[in-house]
Protein backbone atom coordinates (compact mmCIF):
# COMPACT_ATOMS: atom_id res chain seq x y z
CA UNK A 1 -50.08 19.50 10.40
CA UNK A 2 -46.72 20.92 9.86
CA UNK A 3 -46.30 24.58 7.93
CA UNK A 4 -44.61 24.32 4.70
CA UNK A 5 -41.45 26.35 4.04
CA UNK A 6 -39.09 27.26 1.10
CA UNK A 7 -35.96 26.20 1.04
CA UNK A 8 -34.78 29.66 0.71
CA UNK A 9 -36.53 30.41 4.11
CA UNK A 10 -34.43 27.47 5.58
CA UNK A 11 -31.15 28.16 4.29
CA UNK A 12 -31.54 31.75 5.53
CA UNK A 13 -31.74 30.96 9.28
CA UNK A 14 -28.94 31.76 11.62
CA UNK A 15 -27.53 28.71 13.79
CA UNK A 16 -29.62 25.92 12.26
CA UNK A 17 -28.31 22.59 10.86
CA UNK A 18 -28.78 23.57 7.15
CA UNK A 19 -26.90 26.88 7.44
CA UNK A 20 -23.95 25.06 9.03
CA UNK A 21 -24.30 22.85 5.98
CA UNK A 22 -24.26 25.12 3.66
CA UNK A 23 -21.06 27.18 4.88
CA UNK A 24 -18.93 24.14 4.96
CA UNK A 25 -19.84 22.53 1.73
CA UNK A 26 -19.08 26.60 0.46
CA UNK A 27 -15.72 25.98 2.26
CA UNK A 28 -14.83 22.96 0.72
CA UNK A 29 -15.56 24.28 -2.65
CA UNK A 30 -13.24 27.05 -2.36
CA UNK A 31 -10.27 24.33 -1.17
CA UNK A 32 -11.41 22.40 -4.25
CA UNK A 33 -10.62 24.91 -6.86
CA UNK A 34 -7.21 25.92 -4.91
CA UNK A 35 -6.19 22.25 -5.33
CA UNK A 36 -7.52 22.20 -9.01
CA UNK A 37 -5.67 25.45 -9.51
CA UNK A 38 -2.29 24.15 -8.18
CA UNK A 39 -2.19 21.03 -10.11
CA UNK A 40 -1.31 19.84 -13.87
CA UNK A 41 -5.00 20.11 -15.56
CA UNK A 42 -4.74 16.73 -16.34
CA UNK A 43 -4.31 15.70 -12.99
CA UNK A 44 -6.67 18.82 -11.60
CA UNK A 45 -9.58 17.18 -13.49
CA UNK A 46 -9.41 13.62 -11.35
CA UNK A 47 -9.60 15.72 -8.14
CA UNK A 48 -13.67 15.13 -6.96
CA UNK A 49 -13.22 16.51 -3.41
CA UNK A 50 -11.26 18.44 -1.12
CA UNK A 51 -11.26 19.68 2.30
CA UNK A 52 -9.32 21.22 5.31
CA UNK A 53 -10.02 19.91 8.77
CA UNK A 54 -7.71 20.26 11.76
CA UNK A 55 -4.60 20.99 9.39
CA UNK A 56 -5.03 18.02 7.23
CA UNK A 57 -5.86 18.57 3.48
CA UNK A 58 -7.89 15.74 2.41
CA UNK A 59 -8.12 15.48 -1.32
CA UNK A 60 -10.26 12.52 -2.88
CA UNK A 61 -9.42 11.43 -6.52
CA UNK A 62 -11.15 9.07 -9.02
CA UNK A 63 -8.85 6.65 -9.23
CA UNK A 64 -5.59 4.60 -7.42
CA UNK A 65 -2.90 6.05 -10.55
CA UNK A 66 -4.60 9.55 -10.09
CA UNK A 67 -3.86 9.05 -6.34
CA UNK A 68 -0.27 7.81 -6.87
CA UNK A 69 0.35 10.95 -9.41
CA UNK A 70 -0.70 12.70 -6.98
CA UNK A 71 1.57 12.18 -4.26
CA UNK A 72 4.37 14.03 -5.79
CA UNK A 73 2.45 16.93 -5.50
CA UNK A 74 2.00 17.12 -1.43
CA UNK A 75 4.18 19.82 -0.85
CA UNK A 76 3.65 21.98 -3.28
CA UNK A 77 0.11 21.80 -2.30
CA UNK A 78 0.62 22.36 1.39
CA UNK A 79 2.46 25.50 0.37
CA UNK A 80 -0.13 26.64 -2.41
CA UNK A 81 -3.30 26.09 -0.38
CA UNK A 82 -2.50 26.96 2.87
CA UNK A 83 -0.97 30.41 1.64
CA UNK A 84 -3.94 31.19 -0.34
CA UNK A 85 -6.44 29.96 2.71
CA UNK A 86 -4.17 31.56 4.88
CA UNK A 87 -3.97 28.27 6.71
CA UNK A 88 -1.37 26.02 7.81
CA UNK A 89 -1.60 22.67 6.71
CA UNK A 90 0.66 20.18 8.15
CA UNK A 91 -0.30 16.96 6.45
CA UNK A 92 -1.84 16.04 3.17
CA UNK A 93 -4.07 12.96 2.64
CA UNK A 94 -5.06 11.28 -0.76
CA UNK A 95 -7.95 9.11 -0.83
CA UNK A 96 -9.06 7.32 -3.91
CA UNK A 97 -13.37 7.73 -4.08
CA UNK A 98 -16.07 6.77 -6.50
CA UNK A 99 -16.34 9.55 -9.81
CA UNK A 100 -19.33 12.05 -9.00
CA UNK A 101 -22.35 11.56 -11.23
């Protein structure tokens, strides 16, 4: 029989699959509300996701017109985020994803 454990308990642990979980999705938050932050509100509210990886900004909206309204918007992000994650991005990418729930 296994021991039980709190979830609290697992999250705290150094080098284990949760932890490493729970730092990026705390990344990705943070390049979420730079994006948000950057954009029209209008536009910022169709923005679900976001996330730097190997220079490439990766920014999923809820829909193929919020994606296209998007695109005039690349550089300004690649500027905005990247100064403010002191990163360098080098390419943006728009992907159109299913509304969160």
């Amino acid at each position: 029989m296994q021991n039980t454990r709190s979830v609290s308990d697992l999250l705290s642990r150094v080098g284990n699959k949760l932890t490493d979980l729970k730092a990026r999705s705390k990344a990705r938050s943070q390049v979420l509300e730079q994006v948000r932050a950057i954009l029209p509100p209008r536009l910022a509210l169709a923005v679900a996701t976001a996330g730097i990886e190997d220079g490439r900004l990766t920014i999923g909206v809820i829909g193929a017109v919020w994606a296209s309204r998007m695109r005039y918007f690349t550089d300004a992000l690649k500027k905005g985020v990247g100064a403010s994650m002191a990163i360098e991005i080098l390419a943006v990418r728009i992907r159109v994803v299913p509304p969160p729930v």
